[in-house]
N, C-alpha and C. Protein backbone atom coordinates (compact mmCIF):
# COMPACT_ATOMS: atom_id res chain seq x y z
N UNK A 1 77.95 -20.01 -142.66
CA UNK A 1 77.54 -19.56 -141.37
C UNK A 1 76.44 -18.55 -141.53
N UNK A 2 75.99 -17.72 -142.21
CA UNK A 2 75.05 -16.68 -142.41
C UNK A 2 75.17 -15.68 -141.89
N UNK A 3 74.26 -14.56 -141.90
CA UNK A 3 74.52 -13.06 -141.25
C UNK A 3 74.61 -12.92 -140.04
N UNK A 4 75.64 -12.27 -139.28
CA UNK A 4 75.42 -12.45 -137.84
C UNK A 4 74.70 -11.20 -137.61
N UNK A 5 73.72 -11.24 -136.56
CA UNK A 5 72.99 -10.52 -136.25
C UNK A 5 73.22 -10.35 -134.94
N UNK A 6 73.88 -9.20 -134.37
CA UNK A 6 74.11 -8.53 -132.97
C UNK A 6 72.85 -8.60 -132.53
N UNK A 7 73.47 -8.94 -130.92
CA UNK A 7 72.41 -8.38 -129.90
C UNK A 7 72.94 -7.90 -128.78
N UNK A 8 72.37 -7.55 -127.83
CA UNK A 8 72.85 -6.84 -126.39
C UNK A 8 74.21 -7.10 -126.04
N UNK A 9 74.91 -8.42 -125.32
CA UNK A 9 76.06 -8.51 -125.28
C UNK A 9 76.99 -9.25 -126.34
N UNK A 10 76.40 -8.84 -127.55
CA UNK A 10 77.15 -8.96 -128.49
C UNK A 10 78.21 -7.48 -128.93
N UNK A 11 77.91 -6.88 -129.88
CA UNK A 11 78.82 -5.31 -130.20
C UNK A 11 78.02 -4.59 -130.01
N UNK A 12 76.79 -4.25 -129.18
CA UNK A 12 76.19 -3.02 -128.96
C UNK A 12 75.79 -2.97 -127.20
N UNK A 13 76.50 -4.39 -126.50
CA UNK A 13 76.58 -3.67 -125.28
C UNK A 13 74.78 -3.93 -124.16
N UNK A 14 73.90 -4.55 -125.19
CA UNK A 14 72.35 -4.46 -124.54
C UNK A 14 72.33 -6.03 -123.91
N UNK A 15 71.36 -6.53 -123.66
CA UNK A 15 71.40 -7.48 -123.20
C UNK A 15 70.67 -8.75 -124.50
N UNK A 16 71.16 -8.89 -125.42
CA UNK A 16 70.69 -9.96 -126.49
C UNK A 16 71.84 -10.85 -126.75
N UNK A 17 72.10 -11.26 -127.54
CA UNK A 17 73.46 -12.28 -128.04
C UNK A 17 73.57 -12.27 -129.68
N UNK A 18 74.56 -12.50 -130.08
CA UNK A 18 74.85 -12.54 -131.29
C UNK A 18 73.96 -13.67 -132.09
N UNK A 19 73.48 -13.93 -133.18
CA UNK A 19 72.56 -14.62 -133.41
C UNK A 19 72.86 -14.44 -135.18
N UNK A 20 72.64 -16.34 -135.82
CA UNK A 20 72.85 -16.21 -137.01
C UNK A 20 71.48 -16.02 -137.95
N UNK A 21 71.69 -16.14 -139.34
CA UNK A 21 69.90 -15.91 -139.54
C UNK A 21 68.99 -16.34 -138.98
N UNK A 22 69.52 -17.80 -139.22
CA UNK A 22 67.85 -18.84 -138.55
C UNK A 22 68.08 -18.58 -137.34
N UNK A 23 68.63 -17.76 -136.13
CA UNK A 23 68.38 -17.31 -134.52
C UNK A 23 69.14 -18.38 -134.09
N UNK A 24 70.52 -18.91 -134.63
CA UNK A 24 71.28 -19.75 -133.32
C UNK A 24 72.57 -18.93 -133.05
N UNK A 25 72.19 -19.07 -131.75
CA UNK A 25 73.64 -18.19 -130.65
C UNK A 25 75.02 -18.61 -131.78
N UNK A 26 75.65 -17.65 -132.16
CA UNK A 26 76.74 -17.46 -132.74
C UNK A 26 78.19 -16.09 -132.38
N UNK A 27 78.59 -16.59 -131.62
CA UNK A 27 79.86 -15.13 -131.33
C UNK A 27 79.94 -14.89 -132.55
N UNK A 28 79.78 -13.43 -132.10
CA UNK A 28 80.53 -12.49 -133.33
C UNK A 28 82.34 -12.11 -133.44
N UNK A 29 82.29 -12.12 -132.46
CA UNK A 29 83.61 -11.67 -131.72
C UNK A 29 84.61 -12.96 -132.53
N UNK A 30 85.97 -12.06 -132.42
CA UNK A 30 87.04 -12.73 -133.15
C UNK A 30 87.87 -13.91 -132.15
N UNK A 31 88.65 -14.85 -132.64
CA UNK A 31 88.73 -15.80 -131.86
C UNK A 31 90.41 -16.14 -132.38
N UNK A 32 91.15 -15.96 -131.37
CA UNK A 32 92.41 -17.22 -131.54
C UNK A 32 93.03 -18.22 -132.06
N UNK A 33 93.81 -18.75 -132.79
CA UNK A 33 93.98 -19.61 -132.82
C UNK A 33 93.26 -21.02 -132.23
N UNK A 34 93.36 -21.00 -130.94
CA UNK A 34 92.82 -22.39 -130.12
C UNK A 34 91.30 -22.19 -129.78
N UNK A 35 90.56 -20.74 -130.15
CA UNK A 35 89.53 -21.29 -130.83
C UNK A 35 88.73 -19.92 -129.74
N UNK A 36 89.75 -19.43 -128.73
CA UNK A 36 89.42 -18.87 -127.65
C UNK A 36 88.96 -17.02 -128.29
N UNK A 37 87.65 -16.63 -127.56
CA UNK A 37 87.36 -15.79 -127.85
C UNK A 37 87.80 -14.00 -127.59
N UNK A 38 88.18 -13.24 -128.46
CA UNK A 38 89.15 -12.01 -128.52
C UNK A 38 88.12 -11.06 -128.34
N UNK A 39 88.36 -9.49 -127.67
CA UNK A 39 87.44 -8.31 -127.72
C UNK A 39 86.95 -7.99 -128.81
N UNK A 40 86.30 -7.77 -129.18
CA UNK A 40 85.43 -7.36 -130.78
C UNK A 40 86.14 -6.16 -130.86
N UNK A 41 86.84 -6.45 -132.21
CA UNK A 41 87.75 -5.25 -132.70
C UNK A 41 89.39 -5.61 -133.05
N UNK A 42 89.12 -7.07 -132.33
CA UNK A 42 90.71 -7.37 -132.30
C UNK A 42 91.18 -7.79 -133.01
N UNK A 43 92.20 -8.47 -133.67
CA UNK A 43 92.90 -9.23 -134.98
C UNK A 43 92.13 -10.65 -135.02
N UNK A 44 91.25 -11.98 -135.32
CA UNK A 44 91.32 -12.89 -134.73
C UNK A 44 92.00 -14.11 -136.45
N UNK A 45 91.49 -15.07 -135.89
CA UNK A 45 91.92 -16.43 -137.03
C UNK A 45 90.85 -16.56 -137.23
N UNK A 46 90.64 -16.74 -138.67
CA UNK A 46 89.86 -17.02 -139.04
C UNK A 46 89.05 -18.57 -138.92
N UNK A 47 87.66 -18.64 -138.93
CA UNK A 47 87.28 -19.71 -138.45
C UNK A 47 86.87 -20.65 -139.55
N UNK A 48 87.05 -21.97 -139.16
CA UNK A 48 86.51 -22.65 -140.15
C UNK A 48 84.72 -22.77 -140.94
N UNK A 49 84.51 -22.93 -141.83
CA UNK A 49 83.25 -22.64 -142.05
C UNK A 49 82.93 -24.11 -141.40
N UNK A 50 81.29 -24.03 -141.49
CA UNK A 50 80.35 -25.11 -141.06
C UNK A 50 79.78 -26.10 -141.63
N UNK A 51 79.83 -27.43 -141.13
CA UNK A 51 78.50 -28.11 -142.39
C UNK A 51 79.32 -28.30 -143.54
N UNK A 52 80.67 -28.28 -143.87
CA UNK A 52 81.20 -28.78 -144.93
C UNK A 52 81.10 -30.09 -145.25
N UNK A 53 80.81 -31.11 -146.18
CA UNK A 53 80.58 -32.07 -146.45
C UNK A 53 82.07 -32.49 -147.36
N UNK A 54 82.63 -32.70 -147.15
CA UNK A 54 84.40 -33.69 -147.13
C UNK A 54 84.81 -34.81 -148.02
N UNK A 55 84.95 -35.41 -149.03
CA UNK A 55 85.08 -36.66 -148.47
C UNK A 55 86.66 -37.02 -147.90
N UNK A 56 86.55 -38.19 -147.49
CA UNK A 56 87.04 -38.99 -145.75
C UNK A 56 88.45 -38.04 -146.15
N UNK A 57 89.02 -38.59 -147.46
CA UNK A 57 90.66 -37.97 -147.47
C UNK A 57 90.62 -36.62 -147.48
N UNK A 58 90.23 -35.83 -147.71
CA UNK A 58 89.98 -34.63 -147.97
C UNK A 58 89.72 -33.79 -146.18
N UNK A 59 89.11 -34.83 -145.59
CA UNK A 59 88.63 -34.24 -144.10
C UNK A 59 90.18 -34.68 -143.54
N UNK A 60 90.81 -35.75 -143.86
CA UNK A 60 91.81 -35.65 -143.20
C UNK A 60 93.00 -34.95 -143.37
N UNK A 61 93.34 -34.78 -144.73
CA UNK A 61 94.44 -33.79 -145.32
C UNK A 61 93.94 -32.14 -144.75
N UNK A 62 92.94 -31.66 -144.17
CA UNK A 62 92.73 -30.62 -144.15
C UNK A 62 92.75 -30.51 -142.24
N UNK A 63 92.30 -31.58 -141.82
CA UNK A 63 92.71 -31.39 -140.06
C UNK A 63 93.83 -31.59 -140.01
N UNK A 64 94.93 -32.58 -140.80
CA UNK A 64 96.28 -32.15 -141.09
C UNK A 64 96.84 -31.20 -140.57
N UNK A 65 96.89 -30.44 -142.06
CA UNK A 65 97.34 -29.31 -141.69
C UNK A 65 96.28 -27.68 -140.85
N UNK A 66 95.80 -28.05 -140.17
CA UNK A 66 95.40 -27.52 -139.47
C UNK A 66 95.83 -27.49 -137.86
N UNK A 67 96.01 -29.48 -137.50
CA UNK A 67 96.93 -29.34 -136.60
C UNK A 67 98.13 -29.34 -136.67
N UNK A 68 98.96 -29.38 -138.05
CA UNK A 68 100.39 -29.14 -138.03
C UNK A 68 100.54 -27.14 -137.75
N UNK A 69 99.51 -26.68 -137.79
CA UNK A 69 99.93 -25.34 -138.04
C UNK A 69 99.44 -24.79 -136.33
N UNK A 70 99.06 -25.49 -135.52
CA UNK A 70 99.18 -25.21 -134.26
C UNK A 70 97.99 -24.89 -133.98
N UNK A 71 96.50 -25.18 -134.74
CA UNK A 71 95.13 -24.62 -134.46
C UNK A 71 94.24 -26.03 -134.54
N UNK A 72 94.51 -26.95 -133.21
CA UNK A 72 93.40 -28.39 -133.03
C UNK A 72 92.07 -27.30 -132.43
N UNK A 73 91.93 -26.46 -132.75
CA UNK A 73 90.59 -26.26 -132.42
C UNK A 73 89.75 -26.48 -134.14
N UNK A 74 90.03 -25.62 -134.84
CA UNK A 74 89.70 -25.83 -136.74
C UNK A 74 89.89 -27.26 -136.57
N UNK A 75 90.66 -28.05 -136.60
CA UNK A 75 90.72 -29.32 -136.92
C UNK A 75 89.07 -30.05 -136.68
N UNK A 76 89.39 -29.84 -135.10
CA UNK A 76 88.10 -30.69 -134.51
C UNK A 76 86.82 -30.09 -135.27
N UNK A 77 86.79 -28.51 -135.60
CA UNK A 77 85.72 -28.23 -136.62
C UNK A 77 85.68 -29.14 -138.19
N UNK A 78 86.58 -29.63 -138.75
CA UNK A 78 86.58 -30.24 -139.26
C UNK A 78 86.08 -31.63 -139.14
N UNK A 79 86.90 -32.45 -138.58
CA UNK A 79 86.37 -33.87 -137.76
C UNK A 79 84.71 -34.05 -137.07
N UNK A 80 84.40 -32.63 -136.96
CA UNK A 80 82.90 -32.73 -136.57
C UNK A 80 82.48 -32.45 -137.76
N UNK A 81 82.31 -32.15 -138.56
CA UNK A 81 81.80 -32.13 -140.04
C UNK A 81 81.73 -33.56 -140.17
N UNK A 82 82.89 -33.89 -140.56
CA UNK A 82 82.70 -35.55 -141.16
C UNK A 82 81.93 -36.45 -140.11
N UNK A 83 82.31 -36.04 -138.68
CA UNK A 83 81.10 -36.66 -137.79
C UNK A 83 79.62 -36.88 -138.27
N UNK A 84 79.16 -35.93 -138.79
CA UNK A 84 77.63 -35.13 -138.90
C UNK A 84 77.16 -35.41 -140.12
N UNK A 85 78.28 -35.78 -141.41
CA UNK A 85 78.02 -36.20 -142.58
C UNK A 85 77.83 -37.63 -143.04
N UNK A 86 79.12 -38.23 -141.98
CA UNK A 86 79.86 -39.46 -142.80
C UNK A 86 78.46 -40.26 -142.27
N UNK A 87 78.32 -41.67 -142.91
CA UNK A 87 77.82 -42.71 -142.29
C UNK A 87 77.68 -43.04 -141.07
N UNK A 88 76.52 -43.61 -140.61
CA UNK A 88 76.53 -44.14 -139.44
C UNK A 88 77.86 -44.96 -138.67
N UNK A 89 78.39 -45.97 -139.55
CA UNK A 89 79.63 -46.97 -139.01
C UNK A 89 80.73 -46.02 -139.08
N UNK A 90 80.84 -44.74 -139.81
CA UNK A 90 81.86 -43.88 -139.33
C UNK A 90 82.02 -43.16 -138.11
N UNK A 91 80.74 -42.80 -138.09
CA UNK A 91 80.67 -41.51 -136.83
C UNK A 91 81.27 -42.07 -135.81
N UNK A 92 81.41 -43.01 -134.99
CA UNK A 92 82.41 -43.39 -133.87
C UNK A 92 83.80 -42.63 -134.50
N UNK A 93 84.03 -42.81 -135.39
CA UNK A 93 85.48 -42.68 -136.04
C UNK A 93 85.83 -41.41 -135.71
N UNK A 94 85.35 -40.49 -136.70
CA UNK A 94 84.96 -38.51 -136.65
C UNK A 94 85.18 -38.17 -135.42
N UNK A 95 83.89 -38.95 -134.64
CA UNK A 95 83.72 -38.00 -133.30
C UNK A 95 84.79 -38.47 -132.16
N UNK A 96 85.43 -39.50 -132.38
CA UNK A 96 86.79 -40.04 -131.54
C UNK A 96 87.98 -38.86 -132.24
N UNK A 97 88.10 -38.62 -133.33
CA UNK A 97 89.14 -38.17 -133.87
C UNK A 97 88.54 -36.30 -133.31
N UNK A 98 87.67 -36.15 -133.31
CA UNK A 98 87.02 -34.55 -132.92
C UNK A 98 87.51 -34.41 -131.62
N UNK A 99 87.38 -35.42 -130.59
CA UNK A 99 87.46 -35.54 -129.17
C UNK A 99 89.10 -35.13 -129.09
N UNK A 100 90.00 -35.71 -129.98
CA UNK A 100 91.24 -35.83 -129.46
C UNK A 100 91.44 -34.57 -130.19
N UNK A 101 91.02 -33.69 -131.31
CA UNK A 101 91.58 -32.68 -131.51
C UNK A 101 91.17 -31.15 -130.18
N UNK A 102 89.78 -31.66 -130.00
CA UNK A 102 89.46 -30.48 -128.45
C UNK A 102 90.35 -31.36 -127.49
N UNK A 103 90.58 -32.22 -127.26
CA UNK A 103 92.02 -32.41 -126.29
C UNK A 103 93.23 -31.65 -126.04
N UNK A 104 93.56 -32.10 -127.37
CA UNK A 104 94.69 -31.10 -127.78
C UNK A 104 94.35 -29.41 -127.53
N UNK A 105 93.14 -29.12 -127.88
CA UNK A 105 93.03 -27.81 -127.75
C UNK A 105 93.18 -27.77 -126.25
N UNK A 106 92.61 -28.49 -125.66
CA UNK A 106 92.51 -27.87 -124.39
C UNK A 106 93.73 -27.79 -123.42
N UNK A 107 94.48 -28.82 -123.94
CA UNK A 107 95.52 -29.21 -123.04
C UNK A 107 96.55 -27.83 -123.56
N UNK A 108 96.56 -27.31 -125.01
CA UNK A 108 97.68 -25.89 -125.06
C UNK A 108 96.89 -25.13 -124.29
N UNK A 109 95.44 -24.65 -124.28
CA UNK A 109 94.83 -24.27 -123.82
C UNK A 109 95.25 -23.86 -122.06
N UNK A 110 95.59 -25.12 -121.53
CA UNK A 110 96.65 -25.16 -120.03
C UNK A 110 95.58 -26.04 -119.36
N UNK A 111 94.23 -26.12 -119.51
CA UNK A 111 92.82 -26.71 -118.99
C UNK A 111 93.63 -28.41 -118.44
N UNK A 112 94.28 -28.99 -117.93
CA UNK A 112 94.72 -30.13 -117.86
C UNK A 112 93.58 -31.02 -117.27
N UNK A 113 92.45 -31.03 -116.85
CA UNK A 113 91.66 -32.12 -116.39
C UNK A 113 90.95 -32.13 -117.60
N UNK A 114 90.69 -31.20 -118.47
CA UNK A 114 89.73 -31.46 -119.87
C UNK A 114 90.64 -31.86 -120.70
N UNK A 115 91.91 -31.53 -120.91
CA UNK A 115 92.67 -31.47 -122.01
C UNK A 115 93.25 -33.46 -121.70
N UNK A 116 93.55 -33.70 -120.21
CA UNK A 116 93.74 -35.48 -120.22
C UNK A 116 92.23 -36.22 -120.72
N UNK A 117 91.46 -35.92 -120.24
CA UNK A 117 90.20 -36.50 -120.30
C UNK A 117 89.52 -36.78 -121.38
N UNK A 118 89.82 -35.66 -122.55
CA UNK A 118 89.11 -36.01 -123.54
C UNK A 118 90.29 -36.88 -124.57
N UNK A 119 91.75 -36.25 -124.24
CA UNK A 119 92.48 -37.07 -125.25
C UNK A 119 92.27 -38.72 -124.99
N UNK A 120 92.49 -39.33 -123.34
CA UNK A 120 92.19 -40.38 -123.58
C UNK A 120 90.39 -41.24 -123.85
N UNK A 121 89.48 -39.97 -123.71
CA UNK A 121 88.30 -40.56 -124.50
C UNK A 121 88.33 -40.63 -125.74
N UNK A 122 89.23 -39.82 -126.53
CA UNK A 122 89.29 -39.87 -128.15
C UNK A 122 90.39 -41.26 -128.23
N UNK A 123 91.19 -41.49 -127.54
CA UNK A 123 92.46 -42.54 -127.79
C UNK A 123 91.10 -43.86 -127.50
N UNK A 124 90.85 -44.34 -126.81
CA UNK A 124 89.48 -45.61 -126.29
C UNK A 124 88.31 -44.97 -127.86
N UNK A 125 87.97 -43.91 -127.65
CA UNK A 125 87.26 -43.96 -128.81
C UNK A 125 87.68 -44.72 -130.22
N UNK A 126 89.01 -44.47 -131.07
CA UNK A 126 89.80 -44.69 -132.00
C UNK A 126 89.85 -46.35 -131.81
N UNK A 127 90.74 -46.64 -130.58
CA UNK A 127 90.98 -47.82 -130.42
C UNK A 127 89.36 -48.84 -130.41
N UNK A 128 88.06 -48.23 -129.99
CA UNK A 128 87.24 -49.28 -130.02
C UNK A 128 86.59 -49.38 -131.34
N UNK A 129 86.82 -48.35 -131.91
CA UNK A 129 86.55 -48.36 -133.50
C UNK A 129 87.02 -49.50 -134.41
N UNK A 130 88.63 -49.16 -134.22
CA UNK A 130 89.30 -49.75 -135.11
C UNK A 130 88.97 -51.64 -134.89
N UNK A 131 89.38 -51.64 -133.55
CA UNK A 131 88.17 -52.83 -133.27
C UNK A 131 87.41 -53.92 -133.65
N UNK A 132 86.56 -52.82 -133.69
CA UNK A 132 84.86 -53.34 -133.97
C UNK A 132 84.62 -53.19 -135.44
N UNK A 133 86.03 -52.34 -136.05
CA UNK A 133 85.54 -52.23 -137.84
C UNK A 133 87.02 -53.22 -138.48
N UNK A 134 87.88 -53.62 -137.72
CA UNK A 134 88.86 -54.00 -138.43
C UNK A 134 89.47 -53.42 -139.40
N UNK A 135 89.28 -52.32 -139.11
CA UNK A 135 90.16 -51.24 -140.14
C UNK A 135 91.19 -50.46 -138.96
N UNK A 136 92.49 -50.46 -139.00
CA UNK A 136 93.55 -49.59 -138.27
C UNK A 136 93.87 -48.80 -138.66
N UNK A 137 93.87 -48.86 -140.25
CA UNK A 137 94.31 -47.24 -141.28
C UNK A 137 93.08 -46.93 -141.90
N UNK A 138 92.19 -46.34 -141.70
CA UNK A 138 90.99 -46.03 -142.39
C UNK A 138 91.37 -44.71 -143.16
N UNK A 139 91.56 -44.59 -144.12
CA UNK A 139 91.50 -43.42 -144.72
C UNK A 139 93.52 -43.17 -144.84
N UNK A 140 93.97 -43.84 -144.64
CA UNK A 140 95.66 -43.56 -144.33
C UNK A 140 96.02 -43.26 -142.66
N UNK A 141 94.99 -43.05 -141.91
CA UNK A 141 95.30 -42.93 -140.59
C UNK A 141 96.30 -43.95 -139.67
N UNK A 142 96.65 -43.79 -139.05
CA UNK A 142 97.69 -44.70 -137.88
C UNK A 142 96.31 -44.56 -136.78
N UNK A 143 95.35 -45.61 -136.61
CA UNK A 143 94.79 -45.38 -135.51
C UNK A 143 95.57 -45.39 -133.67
N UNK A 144 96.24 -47.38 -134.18
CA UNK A 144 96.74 -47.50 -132.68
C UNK A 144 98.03 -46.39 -132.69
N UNK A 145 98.46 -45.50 -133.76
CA UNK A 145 99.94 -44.77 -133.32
C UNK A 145 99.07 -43.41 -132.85
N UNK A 146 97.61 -43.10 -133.08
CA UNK A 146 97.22 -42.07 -132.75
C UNK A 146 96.81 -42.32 -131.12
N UNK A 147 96.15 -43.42 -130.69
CA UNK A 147 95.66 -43.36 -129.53
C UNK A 147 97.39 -43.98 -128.38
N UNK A 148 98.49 -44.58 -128.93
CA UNK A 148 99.52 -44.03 -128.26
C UNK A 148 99.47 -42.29 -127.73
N UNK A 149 99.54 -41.51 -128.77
CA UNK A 149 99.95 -40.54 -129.08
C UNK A 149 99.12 -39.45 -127.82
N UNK A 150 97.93 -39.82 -127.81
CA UNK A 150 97.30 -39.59 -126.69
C UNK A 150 97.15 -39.61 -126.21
N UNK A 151 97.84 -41.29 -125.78
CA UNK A 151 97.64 -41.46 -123.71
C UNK A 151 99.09 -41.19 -123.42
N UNK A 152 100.03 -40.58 -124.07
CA UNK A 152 101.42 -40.08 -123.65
C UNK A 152 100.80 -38.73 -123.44
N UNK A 153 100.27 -38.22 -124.43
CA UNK A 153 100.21 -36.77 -124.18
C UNK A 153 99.49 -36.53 -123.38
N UNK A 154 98.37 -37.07 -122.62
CA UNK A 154 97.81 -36.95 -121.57
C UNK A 154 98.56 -37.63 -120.25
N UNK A 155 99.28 -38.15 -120.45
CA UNK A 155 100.26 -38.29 -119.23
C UNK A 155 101.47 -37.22 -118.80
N UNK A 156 101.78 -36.05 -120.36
CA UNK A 156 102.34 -35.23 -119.65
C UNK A 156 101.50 -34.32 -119.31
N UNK A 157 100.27 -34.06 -120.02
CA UNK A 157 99.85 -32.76 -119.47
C UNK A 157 99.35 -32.90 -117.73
N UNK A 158 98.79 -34.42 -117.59
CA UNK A 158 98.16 -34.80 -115.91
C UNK A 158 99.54 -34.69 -115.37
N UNK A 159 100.84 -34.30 -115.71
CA UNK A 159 102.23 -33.93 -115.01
C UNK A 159 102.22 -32.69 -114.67
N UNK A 160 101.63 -31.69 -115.80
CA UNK A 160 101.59 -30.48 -115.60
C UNK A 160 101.92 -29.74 -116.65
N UNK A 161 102.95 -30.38 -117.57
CA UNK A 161 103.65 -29.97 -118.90
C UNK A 161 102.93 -28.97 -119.31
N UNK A 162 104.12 -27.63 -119.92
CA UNK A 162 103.33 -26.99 -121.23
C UNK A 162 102.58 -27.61 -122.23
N UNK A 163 101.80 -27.45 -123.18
CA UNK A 163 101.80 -27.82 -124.43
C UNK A 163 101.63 -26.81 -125.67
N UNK A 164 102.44 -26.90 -126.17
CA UNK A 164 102.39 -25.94 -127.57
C UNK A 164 101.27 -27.06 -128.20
N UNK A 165 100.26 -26.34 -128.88
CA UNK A 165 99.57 -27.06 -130.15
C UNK A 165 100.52 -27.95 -131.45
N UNK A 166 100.92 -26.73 -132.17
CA UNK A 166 101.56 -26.73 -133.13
C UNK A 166 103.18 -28.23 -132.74
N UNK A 167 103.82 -28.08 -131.92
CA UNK A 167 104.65 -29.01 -131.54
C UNK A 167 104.20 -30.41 -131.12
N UNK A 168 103.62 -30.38 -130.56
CA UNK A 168 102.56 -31.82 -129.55
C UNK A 168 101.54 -31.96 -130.92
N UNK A 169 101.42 -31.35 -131.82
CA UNK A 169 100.09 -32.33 -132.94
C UNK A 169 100.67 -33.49 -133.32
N UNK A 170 99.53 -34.39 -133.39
CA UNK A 170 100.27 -35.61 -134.35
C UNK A 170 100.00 -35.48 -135.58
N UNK A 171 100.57 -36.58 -135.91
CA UNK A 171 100.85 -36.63 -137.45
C UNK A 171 99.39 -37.93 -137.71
N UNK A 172 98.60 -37.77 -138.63
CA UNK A 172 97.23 -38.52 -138.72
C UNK A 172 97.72 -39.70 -139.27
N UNK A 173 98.88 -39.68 -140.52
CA UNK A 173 99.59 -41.04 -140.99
C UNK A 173 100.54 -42.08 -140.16
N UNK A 174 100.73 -41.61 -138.40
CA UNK A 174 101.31 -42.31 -137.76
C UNK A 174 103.37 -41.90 -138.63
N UNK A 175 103.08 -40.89 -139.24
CA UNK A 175 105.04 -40.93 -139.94
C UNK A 175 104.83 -39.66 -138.77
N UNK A 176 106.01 -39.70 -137.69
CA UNK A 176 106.32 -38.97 -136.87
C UNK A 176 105.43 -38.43 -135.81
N UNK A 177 104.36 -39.43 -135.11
CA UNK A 177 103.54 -39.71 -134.23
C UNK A 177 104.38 -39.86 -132.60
């Protein structure tokens, strides 16, 4: 990520923004679990770094446990990595699997029109993948047990349901989906 460089309504209060070397808008400020931003000064989670280059098993063992530990916001930082890296015939894949982890965020989050919306664009994403590549386990994944997994969970949250992160993650191998 590089040096963050304060500005106005960053930690000194003026009117600039936090900014990384090369000058892209970057919060400084500490952030939550689900990805949500804390007063500068506060305890936060640490964030995933950027631009990591993965390979496929490695991106998935690590959004894993990222959403087993109750933080689909890191995940989807992950899944957008491999988005941005992998091959062209992947990127549907990544950025379907990115979609359903900001789902998830959003839906613990409480956001229920973003949090249904994107899970079932990531569930149609997955499913038109698998598809069009004839692969259903790419990498060890459960695609069709993942895009289940998402048009249930977007049917409770369009109910109203809580959602804990950490409880509601799926499992990427489809074992306890």
């Amino acid at each position: 990520m590089g040096d963050v460089i304060t500005g106005g309504q960053g930690r000194d209060g003026g009117g600039g923004r936090d900014r990384d070397g090369a000058g892209r808008a970057r919060s400084a400020r500490p952030r939550d679990g689900l990805g949500r931003p804390l007063p500068y000064g506060a305890q936060g989670v640490a964030r995933q770094p950027e631009g990591v280059v993965r390979a496929p098993e490695r991106t998935v063992a690590e959004a894993q446990e990222l959403l087993a530990a109750g933080r689909p916001f890191h995940a989807h930082e992950v899944f957008e990595d491999a988005w941005k890296s992998r091959p062209d015939a992947e990127r549907g894949l990544w950025r379907a699997l990115a979609q359903l982890a900001v789902g998830l965020t959003h839906a613990a989050r409480g956001n229920r029109t973003g949090g249904a919306r994107l899970l079932r664009r990531g569930a149609g994403g997955v499913t038109e993948w698998a598809a069009g590549n004839g692969r259903e386990r790419p990498y060890g994944m459960d695609l069709a047990g993942l895009a289940d997994w998402a048009g249930a969970l977007a049917a409770r949250v369009e109910r109203g349901e809580a959602v804990d992160a950490a409880r509601c993650a799926p499992r990427l191998d489809g074992e306890g989906v």
